[in-house]
C-alpha atoms as a PDB file:
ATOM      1  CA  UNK A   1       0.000   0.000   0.000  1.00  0.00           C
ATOM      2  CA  UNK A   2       1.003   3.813  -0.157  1.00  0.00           C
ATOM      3  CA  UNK A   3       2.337   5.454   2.209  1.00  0.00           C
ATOM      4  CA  UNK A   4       0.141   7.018   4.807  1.00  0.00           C
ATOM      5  CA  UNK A   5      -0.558  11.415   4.255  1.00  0.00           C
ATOM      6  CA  UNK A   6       2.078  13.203   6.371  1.00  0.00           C
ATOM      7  CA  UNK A   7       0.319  14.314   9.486  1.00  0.00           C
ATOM      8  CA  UNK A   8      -0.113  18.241  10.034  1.00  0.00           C
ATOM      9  CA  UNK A   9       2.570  19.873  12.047  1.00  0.00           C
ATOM     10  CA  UNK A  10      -0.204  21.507  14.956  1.00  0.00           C
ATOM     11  CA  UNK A  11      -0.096  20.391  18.634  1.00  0.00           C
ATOM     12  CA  UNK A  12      -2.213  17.827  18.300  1.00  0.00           C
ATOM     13  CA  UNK A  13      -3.513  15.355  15.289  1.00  0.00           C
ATOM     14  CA  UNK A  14      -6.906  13.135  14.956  1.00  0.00           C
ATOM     15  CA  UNK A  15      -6.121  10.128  13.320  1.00  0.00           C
ATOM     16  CA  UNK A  16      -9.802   8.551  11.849  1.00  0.00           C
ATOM     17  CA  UNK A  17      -8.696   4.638  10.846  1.00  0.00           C
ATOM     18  CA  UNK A  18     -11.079   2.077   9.732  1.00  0.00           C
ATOM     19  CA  UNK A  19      -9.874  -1.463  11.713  1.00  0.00           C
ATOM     20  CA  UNK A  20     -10.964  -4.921   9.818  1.00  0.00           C
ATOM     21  CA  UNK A  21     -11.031  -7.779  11.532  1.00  0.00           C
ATOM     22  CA  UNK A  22     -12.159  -7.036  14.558  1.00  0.00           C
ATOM     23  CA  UNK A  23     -14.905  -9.148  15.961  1.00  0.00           C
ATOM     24  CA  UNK A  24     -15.850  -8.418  19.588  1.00  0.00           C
ATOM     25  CA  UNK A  25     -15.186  -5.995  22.711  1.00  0.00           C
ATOM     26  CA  UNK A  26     -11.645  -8.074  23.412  1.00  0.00           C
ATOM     27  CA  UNK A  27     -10.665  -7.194  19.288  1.00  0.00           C
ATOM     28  CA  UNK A  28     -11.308  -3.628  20.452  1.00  0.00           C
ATOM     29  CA  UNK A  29      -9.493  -3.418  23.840  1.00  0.00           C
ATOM     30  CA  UNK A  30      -6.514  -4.980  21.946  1.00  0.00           C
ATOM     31  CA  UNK A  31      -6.577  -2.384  19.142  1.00  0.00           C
ATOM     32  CA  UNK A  32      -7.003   0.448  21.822  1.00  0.00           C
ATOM     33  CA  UNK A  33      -3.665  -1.046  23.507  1.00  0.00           C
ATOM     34  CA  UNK A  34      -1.670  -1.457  20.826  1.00  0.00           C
ATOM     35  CA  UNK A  35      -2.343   1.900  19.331  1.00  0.00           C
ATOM     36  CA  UNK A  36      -1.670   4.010  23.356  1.00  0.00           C
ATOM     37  CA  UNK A  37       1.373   2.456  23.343  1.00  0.00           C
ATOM     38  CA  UNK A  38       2.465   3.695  19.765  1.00  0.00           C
ATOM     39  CA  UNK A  39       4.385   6.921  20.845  1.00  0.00           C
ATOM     40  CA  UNK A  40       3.217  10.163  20.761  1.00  0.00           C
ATOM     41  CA  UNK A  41      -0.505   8.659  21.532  1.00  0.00           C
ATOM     42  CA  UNK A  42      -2.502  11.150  23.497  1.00  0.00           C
ATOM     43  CA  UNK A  43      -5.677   8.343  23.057  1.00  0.00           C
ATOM     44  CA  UNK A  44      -7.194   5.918  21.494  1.00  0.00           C
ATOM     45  CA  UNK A  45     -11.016   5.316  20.764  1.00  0.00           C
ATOM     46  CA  UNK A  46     -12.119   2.139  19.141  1.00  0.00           C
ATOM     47  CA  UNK A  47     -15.519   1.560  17.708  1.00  0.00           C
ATOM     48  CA  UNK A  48     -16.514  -2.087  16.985  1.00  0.00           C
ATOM     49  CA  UNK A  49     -19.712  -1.643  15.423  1.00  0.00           C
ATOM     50  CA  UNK A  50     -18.293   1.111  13.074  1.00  0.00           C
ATOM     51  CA  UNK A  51     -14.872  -1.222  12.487  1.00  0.00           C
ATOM     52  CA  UNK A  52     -13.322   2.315  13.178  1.00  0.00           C
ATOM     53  CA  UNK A  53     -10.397   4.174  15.513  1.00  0.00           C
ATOM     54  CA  UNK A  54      -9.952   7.909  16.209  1.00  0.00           C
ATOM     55  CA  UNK A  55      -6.709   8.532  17.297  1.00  0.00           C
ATOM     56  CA  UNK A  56      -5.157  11.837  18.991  1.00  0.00           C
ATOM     57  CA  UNK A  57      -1.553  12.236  18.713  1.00  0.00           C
ATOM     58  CA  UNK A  58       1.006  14.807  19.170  1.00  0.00           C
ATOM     59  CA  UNK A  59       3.584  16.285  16.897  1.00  0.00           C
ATOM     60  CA  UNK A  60       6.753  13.905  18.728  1.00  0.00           C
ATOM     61  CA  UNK A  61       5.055  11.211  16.455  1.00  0.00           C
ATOM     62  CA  UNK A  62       6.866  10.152  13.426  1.00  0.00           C
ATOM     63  CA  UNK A  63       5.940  12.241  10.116  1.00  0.00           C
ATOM     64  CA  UNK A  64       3.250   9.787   9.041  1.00  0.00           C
ATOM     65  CA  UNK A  65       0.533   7.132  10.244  1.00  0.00           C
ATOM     66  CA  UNK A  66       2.600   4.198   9.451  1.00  0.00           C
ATOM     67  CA  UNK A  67       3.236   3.621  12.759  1.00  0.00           C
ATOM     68  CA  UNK A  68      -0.334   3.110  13.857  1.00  0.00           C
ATOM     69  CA  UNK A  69      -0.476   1.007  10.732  1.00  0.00           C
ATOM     70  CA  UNK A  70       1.925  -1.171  11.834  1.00  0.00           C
ATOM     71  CA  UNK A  71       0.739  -1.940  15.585  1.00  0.00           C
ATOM     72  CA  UNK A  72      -2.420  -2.888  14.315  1.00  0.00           C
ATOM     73  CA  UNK A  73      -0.608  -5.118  11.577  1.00  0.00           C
ATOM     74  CA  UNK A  74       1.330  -6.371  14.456  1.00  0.00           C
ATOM     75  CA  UNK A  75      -1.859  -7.123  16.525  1.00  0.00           C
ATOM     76  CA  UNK A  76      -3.062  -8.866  13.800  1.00  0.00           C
ATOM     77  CA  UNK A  77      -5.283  -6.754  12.208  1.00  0.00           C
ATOM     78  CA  UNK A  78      -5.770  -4.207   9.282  1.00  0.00           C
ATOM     79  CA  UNK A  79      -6.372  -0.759   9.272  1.00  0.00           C
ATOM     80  CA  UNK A  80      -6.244   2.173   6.849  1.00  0.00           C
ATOM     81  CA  UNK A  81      -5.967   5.975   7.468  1.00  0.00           C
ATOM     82  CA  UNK A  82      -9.623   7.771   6.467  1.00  0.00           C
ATOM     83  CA  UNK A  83      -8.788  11.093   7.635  1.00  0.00           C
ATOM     84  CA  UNK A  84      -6.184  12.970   9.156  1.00  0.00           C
ATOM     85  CA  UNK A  85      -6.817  16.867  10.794  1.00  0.00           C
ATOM     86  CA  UNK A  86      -5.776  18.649  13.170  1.00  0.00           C
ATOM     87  CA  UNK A  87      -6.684  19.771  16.503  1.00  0.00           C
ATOM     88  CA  UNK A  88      -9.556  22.531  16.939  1.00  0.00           C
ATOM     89  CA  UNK A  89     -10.500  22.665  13.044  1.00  0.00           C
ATOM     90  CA  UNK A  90     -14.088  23.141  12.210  1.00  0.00           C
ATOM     91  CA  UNK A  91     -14.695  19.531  10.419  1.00  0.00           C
ATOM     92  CA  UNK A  92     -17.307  17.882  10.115  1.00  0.00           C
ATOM     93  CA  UNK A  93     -17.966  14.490  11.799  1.00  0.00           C
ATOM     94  CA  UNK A  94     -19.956  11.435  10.845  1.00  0.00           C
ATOM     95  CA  UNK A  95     -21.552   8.599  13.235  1.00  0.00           C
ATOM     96  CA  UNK A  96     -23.098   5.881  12.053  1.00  0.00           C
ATOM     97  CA  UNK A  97     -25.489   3.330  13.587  1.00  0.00           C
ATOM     98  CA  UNK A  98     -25.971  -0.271  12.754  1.00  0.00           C
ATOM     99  CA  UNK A  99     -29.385  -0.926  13.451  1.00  0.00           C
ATOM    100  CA  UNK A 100     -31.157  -3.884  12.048  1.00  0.00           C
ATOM    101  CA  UNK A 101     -34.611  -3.016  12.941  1.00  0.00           C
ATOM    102  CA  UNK A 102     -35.968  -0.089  10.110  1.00  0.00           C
ATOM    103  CA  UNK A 103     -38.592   1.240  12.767  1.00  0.00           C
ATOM    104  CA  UNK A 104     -36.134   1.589  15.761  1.00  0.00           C
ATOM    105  CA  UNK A 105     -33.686   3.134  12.737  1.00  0.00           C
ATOM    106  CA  UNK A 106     -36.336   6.035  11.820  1.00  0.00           C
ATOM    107  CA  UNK A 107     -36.851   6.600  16.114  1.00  0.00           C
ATOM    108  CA  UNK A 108     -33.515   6.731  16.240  1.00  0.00           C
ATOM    109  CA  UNK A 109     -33.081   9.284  14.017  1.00  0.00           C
ATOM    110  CA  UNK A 110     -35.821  11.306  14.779  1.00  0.00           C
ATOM    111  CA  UNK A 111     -34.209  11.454  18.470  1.00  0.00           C
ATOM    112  CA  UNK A 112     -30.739  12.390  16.891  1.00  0.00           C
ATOM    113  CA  UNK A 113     -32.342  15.413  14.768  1.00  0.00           C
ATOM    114  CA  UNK A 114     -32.934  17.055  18.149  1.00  0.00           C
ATOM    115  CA  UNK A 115     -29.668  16.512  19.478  1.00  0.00           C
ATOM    116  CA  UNK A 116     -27.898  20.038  20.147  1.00  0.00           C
ATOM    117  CA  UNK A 117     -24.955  20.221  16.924  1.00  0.00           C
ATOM    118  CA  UNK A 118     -26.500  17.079  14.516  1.00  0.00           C
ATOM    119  CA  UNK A 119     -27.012  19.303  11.660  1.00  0.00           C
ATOM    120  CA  UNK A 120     -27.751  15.711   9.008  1.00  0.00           C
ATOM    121  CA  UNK A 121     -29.481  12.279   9.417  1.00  0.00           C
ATOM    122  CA  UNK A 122     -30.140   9.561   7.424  1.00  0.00           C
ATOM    123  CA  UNK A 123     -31.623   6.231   6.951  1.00  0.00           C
ATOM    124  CA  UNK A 124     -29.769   4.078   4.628  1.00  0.00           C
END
């Protein structure tokens, strides 16, 4: 694969990965581990149900996301960089909810629309 983008020289990085392979709350606390103990790792968040990570590092972390690459690798699973941005930037973020029922789906949106700062939702 490419190399990761070059992170952003600012304080303080986000790091959005999606993780594959992970299969339950253990795959998750293993990925959150791994990734903490990657230098320059403020924290970790790991979502199973979106197969996702957010990371927050700090600039003493090497000049690219290869590193958090490679202790997920190492931990035997696969991950790829989806976004990379820097601290306190207006961006927009995205959540997404499994939900296999289509009538708890639409109630759960309608409860998110009125959620201070959820500007879009969608059933798909």
């Amino acid at each position: 694969p490419p190399p990761s983008p070059p992170l952003p020289s600012k304080s303080g990085v986000t790091v959005q990965l999606a993780v594959h392979g992970m299969t339950c709350s253990s795959c998750t606390g293993i990925v959150g581990r791994v990734l903490a103990a990657v230098p320059g790792v403020r924290s970790a968040r790991v979502n199973l149900l979106a197969s996702r990570a957010s990371v927050v590092v700090d600039d003493a972390l090497a000049a690219s996301a290869d590193s958090l690459l490679q202790a997920i690798a190492a931990a035997g699973y696969h991950a790829e960089v989806l976004h990379v941005g820097s601290l306190g930037t207006n961006s927009t973020k995205r959540a997404y909810l499994l939900c296999s029922d289509p009538n708890r789906a639409v109630a759960a949106v309608d409860i998110l629309r009125r959620v201070d700062g959820v500007h879009t939702t969608a059933v798909v």
